[in-house]
N, C-alpha and C. Protein backbone atom coordinates (compact mmCIF):
# COMPACT_ATOMS: atom_id res chain seq x y z
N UNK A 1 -2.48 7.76 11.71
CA UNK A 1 -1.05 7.61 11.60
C UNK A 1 -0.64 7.89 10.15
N UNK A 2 0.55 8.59 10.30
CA UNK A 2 1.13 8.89 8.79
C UNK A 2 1.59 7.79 8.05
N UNK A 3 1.33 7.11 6.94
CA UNK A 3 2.06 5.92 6.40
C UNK A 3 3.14 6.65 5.70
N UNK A 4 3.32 7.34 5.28
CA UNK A 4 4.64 8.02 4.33
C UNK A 4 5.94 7.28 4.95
N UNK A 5 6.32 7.82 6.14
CA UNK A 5 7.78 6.55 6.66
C UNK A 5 7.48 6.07 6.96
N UNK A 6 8.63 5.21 5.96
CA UNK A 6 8.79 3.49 5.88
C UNK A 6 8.52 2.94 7.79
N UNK A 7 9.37 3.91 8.22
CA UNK A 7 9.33 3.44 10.01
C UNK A 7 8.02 3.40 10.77
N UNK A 8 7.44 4.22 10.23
CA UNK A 8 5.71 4.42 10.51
C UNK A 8 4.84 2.67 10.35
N UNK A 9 5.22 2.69 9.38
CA UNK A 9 4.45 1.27 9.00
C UNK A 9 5.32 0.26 9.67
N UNK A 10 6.60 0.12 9.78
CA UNK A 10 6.96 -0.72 10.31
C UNK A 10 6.57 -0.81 12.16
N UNK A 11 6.58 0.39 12.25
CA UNK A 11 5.64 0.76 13.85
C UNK A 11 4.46 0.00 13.85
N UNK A 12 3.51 0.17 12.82
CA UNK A 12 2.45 -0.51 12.69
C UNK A 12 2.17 -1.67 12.74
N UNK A 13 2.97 -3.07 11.81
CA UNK A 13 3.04 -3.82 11.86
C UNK A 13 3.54 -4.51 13.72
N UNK A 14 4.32 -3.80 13.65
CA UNK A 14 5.16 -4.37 15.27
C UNK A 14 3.83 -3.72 16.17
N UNK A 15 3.33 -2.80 16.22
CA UNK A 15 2.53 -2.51 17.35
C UNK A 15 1.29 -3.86 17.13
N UNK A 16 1.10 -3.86 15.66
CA UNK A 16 -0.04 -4.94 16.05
C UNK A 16 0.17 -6.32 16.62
N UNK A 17 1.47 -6.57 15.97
CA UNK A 17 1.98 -7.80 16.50
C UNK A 17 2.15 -7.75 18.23
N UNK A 18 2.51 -7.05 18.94
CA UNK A 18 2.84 -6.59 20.27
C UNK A 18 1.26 -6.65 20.89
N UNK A 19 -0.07 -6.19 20.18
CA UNK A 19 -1.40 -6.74 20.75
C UNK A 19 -1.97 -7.41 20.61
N UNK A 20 -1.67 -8.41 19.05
CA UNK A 20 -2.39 -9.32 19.09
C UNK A 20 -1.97 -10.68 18.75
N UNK A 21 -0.43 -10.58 19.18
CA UNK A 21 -0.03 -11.31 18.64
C UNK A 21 -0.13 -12.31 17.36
N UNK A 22 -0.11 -11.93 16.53
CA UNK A 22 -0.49 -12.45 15.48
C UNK A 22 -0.85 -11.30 14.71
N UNK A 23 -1.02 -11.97 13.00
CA UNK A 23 -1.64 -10.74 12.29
C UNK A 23 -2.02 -11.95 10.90
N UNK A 24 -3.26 -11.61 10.85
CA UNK A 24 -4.15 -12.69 9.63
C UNK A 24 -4.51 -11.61 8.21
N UNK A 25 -4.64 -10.78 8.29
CA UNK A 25 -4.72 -9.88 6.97
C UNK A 25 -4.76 -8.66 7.19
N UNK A 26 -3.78 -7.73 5.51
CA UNK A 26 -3.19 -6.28 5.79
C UNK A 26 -4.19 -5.94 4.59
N UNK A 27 -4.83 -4.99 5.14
CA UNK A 27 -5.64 -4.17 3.88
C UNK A 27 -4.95 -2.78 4.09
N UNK A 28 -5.27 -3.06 2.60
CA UNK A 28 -4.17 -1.41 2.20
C UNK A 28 -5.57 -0.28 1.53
N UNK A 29 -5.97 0.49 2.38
CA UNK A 29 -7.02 1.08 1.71
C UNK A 29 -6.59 2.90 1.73
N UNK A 30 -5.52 3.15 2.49
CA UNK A 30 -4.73 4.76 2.62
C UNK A 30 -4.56 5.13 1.46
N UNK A 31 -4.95 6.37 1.37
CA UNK A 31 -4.52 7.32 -0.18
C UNK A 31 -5.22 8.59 0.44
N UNK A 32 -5.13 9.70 -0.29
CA UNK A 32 -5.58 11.17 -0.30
C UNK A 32 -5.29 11.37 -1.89
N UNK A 33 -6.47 12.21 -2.33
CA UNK A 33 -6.68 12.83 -3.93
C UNK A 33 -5.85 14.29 -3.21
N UNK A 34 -4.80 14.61 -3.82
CA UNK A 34 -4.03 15.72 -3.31
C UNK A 34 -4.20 16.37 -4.70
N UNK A 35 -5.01 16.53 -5.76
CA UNK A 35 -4.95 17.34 -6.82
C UNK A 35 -3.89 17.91 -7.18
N UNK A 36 -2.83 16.57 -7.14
CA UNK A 36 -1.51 17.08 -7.92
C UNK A 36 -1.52 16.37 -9.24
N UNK A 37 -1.95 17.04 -10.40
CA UNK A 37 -1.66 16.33 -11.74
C UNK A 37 -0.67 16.58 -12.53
N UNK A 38 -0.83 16.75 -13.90
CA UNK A 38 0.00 17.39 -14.86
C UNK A 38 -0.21 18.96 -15.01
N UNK A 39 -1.36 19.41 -14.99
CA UNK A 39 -1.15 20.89 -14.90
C UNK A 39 -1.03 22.02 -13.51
N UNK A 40 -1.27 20.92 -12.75
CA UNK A 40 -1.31 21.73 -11.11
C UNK A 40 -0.60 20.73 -10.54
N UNK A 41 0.93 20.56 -10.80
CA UNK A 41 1.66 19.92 -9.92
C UNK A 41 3.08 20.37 -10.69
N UNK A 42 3.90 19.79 -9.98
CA UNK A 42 5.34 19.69 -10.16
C UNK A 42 6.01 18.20 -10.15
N UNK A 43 6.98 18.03 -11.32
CA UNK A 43 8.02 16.69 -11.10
C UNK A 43 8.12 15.97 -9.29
N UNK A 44 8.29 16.82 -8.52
CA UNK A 44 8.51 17.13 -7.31
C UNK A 44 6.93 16.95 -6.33
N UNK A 45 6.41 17.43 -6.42
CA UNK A 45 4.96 16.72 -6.05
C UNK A 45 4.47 16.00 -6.63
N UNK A 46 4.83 15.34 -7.44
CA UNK A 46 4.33 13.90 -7.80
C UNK A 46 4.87 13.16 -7.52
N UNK A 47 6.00 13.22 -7.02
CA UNK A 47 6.93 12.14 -6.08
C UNK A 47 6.41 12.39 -4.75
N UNK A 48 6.01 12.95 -4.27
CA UNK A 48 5.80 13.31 -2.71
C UNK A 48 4.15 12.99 -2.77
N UNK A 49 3.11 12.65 -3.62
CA UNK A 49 1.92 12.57 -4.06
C UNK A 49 2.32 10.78 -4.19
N UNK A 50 3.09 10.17 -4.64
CA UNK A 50 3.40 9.02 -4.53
C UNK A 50 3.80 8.46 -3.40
N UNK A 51 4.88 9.25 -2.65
CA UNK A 51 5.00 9.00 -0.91
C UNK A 51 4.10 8.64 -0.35
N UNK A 52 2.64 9.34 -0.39
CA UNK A 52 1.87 10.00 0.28
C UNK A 52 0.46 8.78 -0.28
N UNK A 53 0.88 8.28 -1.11
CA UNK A 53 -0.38 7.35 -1.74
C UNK A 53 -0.14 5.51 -1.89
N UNK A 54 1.57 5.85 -2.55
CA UNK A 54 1.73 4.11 -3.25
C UNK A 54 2.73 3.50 -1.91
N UNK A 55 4.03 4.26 -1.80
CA UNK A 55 4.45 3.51 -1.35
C UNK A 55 4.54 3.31 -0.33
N UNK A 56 3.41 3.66 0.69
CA UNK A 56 3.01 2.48 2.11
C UNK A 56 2.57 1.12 1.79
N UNK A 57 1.74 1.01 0.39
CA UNK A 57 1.49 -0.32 0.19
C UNK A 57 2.48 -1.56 0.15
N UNK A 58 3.33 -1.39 -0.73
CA UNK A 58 4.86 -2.03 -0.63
C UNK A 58 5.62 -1.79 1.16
N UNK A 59 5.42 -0.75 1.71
CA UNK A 59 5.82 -0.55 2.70
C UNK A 59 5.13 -1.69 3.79
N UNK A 60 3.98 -1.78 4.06
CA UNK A 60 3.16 -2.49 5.31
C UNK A 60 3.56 -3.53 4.58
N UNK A 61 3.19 -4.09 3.63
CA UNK A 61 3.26 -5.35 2.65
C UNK A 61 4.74 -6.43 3.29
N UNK A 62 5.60 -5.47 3.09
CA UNK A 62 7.12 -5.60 3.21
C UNK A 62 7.13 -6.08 5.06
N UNK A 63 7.06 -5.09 5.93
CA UNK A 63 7.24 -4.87 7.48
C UNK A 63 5.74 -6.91 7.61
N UNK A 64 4.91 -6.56 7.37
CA UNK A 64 3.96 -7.34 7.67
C UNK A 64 4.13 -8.55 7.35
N UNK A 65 4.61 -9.13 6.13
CA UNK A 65 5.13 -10.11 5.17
C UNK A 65 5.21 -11.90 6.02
N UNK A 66 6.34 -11.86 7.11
CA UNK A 66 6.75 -12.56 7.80
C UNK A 66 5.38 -13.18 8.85
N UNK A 67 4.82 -12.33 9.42
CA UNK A 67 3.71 -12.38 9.98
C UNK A 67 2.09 -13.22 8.95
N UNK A 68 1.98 -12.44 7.94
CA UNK A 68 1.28 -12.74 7.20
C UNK A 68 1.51 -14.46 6.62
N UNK A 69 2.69 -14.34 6.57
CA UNK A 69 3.20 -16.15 6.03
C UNK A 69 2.74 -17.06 7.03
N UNK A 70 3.41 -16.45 8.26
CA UNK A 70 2.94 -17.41 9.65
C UNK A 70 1.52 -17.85 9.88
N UNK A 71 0.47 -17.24 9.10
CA UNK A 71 -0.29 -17.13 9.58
C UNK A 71 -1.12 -17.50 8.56
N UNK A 72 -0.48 -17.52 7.33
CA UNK A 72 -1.37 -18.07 6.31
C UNK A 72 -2.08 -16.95 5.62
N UNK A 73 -1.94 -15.52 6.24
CA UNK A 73 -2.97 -14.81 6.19
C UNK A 73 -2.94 -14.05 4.80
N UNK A 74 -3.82 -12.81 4.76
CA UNK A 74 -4.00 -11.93 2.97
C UNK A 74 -3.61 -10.89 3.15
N UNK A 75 -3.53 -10.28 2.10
CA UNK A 75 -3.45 -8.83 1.52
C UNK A 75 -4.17 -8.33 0.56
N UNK A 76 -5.49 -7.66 0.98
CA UNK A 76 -6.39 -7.08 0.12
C UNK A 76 -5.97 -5.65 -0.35
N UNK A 77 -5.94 -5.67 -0.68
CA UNK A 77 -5.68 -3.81 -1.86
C UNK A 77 -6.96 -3.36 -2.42
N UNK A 78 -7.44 -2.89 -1.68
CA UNK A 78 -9.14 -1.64 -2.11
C UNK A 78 -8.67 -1.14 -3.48
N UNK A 79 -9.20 -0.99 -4.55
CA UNK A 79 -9.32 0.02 -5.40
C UNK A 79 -9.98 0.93 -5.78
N UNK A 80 -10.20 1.39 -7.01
CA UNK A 80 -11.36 2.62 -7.13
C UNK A 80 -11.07 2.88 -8.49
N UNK A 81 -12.67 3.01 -8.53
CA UNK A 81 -13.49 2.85 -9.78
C UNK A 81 -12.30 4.32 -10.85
N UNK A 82 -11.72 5.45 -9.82
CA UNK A 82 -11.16 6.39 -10.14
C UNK A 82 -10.14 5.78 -11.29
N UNK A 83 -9.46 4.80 -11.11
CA UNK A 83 -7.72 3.53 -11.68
C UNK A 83 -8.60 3.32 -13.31
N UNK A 84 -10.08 3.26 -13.50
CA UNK A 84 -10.18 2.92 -14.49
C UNK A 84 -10.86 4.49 -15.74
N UNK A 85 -11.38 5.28 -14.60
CA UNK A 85 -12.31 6.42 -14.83
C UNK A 85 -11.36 7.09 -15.45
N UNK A 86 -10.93 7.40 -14.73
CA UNK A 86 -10.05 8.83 -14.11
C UNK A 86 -11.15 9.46 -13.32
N UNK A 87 -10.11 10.74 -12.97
CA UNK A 87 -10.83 11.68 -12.22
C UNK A 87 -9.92 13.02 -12.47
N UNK A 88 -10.03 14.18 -12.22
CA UNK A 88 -9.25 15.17 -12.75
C UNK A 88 -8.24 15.90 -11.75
N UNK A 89 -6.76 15.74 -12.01
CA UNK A 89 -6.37 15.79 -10.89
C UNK A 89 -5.84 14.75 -10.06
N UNK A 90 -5.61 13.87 -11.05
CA UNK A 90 -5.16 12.33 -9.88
C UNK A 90 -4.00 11.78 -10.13
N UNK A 91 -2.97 12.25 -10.83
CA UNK A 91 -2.59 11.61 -11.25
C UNK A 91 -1.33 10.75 -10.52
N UNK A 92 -1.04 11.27 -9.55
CA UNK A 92 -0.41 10.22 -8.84
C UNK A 92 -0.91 9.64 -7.61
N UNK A 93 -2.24 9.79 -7.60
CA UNK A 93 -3.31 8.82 -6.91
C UNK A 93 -3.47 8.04 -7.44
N UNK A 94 -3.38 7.51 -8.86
CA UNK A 94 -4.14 6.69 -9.63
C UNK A 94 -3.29 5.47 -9.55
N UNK A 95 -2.31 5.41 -9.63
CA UNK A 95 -1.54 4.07 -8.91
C UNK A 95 -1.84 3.16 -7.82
N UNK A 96 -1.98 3.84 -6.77
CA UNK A 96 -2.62 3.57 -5.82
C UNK A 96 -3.85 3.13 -5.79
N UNK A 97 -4.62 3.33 -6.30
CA UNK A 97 -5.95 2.72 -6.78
C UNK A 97 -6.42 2.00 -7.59
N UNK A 98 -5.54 1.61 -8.53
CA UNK A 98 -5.07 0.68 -9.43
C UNK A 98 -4.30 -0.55 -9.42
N UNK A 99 -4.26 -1.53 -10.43
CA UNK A 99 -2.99 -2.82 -10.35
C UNK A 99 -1.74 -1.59 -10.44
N UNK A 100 -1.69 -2.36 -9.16
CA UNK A 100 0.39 -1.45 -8.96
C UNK A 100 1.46 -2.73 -8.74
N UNK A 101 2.55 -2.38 -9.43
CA UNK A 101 3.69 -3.40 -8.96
C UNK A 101 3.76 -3.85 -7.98
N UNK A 102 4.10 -3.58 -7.07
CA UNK A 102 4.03 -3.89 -5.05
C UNK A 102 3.03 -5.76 -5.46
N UNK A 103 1.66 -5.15 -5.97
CA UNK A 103 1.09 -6.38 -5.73
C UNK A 103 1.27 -7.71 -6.47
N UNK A 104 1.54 -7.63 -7.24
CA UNK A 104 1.95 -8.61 -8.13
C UNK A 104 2.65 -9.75 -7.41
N UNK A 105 4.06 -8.79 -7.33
CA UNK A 105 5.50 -9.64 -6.27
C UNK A 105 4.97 -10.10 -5.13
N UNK A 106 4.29 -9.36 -4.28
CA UNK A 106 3.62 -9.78 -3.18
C UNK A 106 3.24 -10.90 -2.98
N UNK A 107 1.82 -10.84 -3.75
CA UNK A 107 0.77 -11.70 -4.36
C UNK A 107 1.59 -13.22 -4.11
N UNK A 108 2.88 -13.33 -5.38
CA UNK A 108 3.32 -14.34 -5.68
C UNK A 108 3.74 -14.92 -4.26
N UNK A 109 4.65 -14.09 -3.71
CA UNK A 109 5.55 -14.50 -2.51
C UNK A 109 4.32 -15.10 -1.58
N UNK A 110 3.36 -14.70 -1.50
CA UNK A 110 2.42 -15.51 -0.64
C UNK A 110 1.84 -16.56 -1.10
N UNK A 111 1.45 -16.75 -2.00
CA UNK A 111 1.01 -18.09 -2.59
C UNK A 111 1.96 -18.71 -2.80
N UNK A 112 3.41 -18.71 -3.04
CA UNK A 112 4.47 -20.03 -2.58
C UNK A 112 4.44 -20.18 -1.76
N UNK A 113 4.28 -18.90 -0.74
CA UNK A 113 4.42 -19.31 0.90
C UNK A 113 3.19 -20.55 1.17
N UNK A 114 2.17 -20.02 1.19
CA UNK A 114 0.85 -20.82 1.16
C UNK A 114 1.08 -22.82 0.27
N UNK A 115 1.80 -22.75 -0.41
CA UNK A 115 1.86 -23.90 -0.81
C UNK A 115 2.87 -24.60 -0.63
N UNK A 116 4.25 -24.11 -0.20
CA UNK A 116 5.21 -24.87 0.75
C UNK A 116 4.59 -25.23 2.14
């Protein structure tokens, strides 16, 4: 499944909820190395290289959220060794594989949840 629309993931979340009722933890492990950097890319594919990498994480995060509270449950975010390396060619992969904003806010909103 494509995570790029927002509606996609929100499909996701609801389809799982619809089988299993319930949902205990969202791992975010989707990305593709699309070798769009600074010299083989455009302003313009690096936004669409970001579509395509970061923001499903914030996306499922967001759709899943409500579920995840109910349930007490997590949100693991995979990374890669790439967020600290580099790799050539990544550059708007590297967010995605890295501490990204999305998790932070997240993070928090669940651990108040968890302690109310």
């Amino acid at each position: 499944m494509d995570l790029s629309p927002a509606e996609n993931c929100k499909h996701a979340v609801e389809e799982t909820l619809r089988r299993f009722n319930r949902l205990d933890a969202l791992v975010n492990n989707a990305g593709v190395n699309d070798r769009v950097g600074l010299e083989r890319g455009s302003p313009a594919e690096f936004a669409a290289s970001l579509d395509r990498n970061l923001f499903h994480y914030y996306n499922m995060a967001h759709y899943a959220l409500g579920a995840l509270k109910a349930s007490r449950g997590s949100i693991v975010n995979i990374a890669s060794k790439t967020a600290v390396t580099g790799q050539g060619d990544t550059s708007a992969m590297l967010p995605q594989k890295g501490p990204s904003w999305p998790d932070a806010g997240v993070a928090v909103e669940l651990l108040r949840a968890k302690s109310a």
